[in-house]
Protein backbone atom coordinates (compact mmCIF):
# COMPACT_ATOMS: atom_id res chain seq x y z
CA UNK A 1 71.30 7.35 61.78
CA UNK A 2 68.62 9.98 60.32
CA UNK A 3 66.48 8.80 57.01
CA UNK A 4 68.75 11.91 55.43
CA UNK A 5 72.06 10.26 56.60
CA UNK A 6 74.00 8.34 54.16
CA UNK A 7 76.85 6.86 55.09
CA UNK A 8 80.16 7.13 53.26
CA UNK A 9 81.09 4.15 50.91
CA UNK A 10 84.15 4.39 49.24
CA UNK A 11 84.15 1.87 46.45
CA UNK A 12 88.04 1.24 46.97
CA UNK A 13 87.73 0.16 50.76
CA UNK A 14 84.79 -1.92 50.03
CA UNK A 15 85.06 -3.61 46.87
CA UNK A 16 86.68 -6.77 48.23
CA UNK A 17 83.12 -7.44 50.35
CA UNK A 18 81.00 -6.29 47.92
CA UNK A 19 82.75 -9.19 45.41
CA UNK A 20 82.31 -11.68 47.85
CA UNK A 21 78.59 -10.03 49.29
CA UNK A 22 77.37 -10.47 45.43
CA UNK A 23 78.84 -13.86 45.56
CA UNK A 24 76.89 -15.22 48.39
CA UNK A 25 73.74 -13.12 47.93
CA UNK A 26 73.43 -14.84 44.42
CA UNK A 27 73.33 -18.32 45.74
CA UNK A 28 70.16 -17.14 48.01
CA UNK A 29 68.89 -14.98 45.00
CA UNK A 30 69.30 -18.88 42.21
CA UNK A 31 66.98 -20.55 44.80
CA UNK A 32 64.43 -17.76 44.12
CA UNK A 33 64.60 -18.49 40.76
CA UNK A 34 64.90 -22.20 40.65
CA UNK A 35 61.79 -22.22 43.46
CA UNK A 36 59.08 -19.26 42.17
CA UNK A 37 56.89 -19.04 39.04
CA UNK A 38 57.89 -17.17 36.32
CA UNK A 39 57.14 -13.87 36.00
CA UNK A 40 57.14 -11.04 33.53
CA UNK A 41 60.61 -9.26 33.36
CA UNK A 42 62.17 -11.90 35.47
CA UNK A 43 60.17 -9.29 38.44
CA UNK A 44 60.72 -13.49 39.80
CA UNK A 45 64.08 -13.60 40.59
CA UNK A 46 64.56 -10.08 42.68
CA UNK A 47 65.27 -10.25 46.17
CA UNK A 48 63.74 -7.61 48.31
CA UNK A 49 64.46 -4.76 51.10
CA UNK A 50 63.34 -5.09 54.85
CA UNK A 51 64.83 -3.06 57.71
CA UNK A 52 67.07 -5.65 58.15
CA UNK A 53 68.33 -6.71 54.89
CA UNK A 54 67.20 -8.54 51.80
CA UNK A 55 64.57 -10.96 51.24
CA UNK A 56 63.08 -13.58 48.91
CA UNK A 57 59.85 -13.93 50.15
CA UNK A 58 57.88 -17.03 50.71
CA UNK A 59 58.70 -20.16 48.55
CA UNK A 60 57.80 -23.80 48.66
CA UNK A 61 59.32 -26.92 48.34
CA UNK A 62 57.50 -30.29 48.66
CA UNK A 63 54.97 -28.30 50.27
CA UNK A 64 57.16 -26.51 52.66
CA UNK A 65 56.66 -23.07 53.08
CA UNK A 66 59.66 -20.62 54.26
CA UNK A 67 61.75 -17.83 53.21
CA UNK A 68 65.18 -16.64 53.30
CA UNK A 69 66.24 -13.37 55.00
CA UNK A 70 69.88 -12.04 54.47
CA UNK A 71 70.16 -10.20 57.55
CA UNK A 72 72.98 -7.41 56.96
CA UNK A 73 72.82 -6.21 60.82
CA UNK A 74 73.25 -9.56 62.64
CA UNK A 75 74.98 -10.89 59.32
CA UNK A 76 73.73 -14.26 58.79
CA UNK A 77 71.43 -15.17 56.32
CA UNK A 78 68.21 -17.13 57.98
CA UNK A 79 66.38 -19.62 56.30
CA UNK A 80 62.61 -19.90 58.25
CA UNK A 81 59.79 -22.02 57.37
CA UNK A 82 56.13 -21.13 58.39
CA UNK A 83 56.07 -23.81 61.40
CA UNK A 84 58.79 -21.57 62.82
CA UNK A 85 61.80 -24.01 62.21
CA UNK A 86 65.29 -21.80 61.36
CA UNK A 87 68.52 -22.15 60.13
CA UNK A 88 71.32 -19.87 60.12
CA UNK A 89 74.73 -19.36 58.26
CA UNK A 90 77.12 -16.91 59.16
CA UNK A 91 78.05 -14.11 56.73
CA UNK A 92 81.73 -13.83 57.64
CA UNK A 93 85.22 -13.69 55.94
CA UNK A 94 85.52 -17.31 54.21
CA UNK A 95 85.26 -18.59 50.48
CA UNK A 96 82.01 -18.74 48.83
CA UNK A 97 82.52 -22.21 48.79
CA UNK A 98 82.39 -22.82 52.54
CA UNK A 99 79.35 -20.42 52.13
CA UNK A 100 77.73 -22.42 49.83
CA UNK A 101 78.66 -25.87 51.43
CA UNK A 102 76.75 -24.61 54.18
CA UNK A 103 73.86 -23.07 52.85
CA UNK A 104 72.58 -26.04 50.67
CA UNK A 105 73.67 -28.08 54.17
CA UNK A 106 71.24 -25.89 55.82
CA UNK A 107 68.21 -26.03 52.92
CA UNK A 108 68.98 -30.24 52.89
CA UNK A 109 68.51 -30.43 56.64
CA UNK A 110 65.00 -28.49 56.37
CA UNK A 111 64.15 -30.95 53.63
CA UNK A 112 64.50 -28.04 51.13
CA UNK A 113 65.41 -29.67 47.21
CA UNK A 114 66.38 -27.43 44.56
CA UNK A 115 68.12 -27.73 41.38
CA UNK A 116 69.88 -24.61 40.74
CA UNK A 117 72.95 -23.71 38.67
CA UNK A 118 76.02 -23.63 40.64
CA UNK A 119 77.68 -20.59 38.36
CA UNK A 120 77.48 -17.07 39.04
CA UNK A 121 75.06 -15.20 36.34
CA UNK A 122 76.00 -11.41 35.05
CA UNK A 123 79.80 -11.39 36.02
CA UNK A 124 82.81 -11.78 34.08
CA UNK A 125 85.24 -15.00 34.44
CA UNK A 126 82.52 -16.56 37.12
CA UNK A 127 83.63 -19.42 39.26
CA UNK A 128 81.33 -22.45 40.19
CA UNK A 129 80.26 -21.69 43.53
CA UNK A 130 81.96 -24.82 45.13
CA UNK A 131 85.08 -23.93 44.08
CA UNK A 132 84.95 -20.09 44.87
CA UNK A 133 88.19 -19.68 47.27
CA UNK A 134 88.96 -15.85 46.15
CA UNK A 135 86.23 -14.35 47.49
CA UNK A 136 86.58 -14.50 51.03
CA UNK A 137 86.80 -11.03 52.24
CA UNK A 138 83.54 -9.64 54.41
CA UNK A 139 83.52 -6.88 56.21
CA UNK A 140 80.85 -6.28 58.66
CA UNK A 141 81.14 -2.58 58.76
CA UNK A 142 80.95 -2.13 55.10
CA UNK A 143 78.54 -4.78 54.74
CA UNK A 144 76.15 -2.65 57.11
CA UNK A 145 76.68 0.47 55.39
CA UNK A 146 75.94 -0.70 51.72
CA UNK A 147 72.60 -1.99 53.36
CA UNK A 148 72.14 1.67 55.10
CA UNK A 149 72.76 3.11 51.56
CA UNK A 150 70.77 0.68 49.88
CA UNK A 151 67.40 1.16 52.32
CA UNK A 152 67.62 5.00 51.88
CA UNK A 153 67.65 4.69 47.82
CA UNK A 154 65.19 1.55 48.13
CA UNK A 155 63.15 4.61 50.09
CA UNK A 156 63.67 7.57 47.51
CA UNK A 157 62.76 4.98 44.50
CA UNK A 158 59.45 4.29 46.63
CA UNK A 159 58.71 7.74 46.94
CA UNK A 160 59.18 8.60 43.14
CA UNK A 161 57.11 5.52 41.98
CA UNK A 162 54.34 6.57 44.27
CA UNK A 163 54.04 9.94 41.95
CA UNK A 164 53.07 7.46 38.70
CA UNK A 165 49.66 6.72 37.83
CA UNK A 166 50.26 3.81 35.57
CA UNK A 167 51.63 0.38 35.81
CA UNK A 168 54.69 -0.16 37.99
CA UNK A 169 56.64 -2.69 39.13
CA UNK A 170 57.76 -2.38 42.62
CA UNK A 171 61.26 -1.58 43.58
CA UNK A 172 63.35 -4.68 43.89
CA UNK A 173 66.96 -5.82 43.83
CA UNK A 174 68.65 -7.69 41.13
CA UNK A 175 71.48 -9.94 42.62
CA UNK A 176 72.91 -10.85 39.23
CA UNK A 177 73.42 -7.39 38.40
CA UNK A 178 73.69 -6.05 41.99
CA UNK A 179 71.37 -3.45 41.27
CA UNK A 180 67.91 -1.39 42.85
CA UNK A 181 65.08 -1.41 39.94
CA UNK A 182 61.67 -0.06 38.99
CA UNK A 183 59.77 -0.37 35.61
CA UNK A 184 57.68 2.17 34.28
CA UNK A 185 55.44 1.21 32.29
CA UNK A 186 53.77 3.53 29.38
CA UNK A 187 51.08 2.11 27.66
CA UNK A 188 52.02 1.67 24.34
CA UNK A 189 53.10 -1.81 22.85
CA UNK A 190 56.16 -2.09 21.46
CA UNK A 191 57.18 -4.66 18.01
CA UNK A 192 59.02 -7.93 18.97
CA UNK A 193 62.42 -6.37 17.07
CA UNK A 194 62.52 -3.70 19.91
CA UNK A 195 61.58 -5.81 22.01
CA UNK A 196 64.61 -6.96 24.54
CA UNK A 197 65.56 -10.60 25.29
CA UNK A 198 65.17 -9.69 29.16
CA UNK A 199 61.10 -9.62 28.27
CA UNK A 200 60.58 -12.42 26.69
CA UNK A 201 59.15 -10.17 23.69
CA UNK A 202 55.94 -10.80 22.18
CA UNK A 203 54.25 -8.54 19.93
CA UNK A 204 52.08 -6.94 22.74
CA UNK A 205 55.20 -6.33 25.06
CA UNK A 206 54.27 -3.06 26.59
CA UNK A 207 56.95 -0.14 26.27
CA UNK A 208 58.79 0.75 29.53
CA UNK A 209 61.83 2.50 31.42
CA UNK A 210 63.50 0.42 33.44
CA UNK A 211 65.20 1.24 36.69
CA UNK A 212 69.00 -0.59 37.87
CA UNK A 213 72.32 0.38 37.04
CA UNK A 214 74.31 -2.37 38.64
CA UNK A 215 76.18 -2.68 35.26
CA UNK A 216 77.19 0.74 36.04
CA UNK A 217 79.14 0.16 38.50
CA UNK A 218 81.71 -2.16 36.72
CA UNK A 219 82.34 0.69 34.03
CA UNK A 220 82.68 3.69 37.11
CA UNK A 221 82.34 3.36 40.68
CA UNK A 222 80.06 6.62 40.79
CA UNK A 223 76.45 6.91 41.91
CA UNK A 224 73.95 7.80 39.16
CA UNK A 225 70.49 7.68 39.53
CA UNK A 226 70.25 6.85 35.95
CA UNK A 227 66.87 5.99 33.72
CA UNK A 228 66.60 3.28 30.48
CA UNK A 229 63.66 3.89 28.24
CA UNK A 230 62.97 1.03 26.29
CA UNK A 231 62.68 1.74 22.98
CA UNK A 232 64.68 4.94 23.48
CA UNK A 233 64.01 8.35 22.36
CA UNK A 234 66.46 7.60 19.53
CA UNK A 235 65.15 4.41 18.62
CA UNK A 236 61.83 6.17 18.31
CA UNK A 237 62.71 8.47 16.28
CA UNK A 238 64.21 6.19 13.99
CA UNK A 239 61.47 4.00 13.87
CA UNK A 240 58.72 7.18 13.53
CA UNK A 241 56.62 6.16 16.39
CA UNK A 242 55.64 9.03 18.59
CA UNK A 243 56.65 8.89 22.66
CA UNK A 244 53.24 7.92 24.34
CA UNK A 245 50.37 10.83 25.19
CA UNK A 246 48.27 8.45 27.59
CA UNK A 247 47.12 10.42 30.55
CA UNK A 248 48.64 9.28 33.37
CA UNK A 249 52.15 7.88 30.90
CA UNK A 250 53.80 10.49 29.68
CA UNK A 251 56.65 10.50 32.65
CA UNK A 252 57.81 7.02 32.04
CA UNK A 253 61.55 7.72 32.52
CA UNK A 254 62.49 7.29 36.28
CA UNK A 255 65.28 7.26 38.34
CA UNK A 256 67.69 4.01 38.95
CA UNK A 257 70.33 3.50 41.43
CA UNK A 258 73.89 2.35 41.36
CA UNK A 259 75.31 0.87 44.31
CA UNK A 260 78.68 1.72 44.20
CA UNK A 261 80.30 5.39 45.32
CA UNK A 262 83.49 6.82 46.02
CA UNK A 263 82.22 9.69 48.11
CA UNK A 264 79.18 10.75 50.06
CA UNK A 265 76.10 9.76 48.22
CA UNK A 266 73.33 12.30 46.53
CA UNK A 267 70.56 11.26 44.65
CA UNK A 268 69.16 13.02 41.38
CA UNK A 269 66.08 12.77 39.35
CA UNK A 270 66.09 12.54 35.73
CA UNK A 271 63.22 14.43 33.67
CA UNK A 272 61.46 12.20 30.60
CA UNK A 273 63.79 12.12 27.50
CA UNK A 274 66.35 14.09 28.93
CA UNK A 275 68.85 11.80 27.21
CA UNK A 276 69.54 11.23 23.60
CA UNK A 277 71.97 8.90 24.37
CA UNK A 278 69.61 6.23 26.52
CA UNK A 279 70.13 2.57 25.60
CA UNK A 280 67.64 -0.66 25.81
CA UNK A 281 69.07 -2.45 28.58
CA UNK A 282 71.19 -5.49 28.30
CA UNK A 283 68.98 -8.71 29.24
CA UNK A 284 69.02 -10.17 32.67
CA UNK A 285 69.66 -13.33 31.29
CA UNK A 286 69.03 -15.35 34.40
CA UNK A 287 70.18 -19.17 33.50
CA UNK A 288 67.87 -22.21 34.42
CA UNK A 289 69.88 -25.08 34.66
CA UNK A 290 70.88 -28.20 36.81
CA UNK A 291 73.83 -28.66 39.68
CA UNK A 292 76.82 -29.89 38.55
């Protein structure tokens, strides 16, 4: 399939794997967090795209090294450490909680420890993981599709963050809110009251736009590329404070992606305060705690 190419996704025929997809993919995304150094913007917890799936990266345990692929073609997600040791469990139709049984099987048997939460994060009425028996569809086909879709966005976001001169993050995936991000960062501090939770404001907490609409797709299963400026344009002007003149920060509003469509995809780019009606985002949130 061309770079141009993207498939057709229709949010009613895949819904019922993406539910159980977001499921599983948050179990691998908690170890992430319970096993990598905080970060700024929780830029810790994000999973990433390679031209087979997602990925966390390296992590350590006692001094292990390895990393955890969800592979979306062969779909299994692969744990490997750096002596070349694997472990695989099948991404198929069964409960999360078979899923999970295995997975933390699999990480035990490598002599991987973590203490993660066993909840869902970012999803209403969430289920402990070990007792997740509704979500058990998967289908492969849509499965493979959403990570078609999701590599060409993961490319267009790439190609408009190139065009920034200032600080970035890079483009990553959110598995609480199931969503593609970038940050844009302006230059310009912002005070702790505008300051979102999802920072961890202080009062040098630089102003941004963030990229990810994965909330967006539980109010409309459309595809926006959207942008978040945070403080807003309204919030600005409420507050007085001019947007920032930096060279190189003007452009600070970017483009976000929502995976969820009913029809063939398109992508759009939004212009810099194009909105009046932009909101801060909502904070990640990302919970820290211990198994049950």
């Amino acid at each position: 399939m061309a770079e141009h190419d993207w498939p057709e996704l229709p949010y009613e025929a895949w819904k019922d794997t993406l539910a159980t997809l977001h499921m599983k993919l948050q179990i691998v995304g908690k170890l992430r967090l319970a096993l990598s150094p905080f970060e700024p913007e929780w830029a810790h917890v994000a999973l990433y795209l390679t031209s087979r799936g997602l990925t966390t990266g390296p992590m350590s345990s006692g001094g292990l090294i390895f990393g955890v692929d969800a592979d979306l073609i062969a779909h299994q997600v692969v744990i490997t450490t750096a002596a070349g040791v694997t472990r695989q469990v099948a991404l198929v139709a069964s409960p999360v909680a078979a899923f999970y049984k295995d997975f933390m099987a699999a990480l035990d048997g490598l002599g991987i420890h973590a203490k993660i939460r066993p909840v869902p994060d970012e999803v209403s009425d969430p289920i402990p993981f070990a007792e997740d028996t509704v979500h058990s569809a998967y289908d492969p086909e849509w499965a493979n599709r959403f990570f078609h879709v999701l590599a060409r966005a993961d490319l267009v976001l790439k190609q408009h963050r190139s065009r920034f001169r200032g600080r970035t993050s890079p483009v990553h995936f959110f598995w609480g809110s199931f969503d593609l991000a970038n940050t844009r960062y302006s230059g310009a501090l912002q005070s702790r009251r505008r300051a979102p939770i999802s920072s961890l404001a202080s009062p040098r907490t630089p102003s941004r736009s963030a990229q990810g609409s994965g909330r967006a797709m539980r109010r409309s299963p459309s595809p926006p590329f959207t942008r978040t400026p945070t403080p807003s344009r309204m919030e600005s002007r409420r507050s007085g404070s001019s947007r920032p003149r930096q060279a190189g920060t003007r452009s600070w509003a970017s483009s976000c992606f929502s995976i969820t469509t009913r029809a063939r995809l398109r992508h759009r780019k939004t212009r810099c305060w194009t909105s009046a009606r932009a909101r801060s985002p909502p904070a990640r949130g990302y919970a820290v705690g211990t198994p049950a």
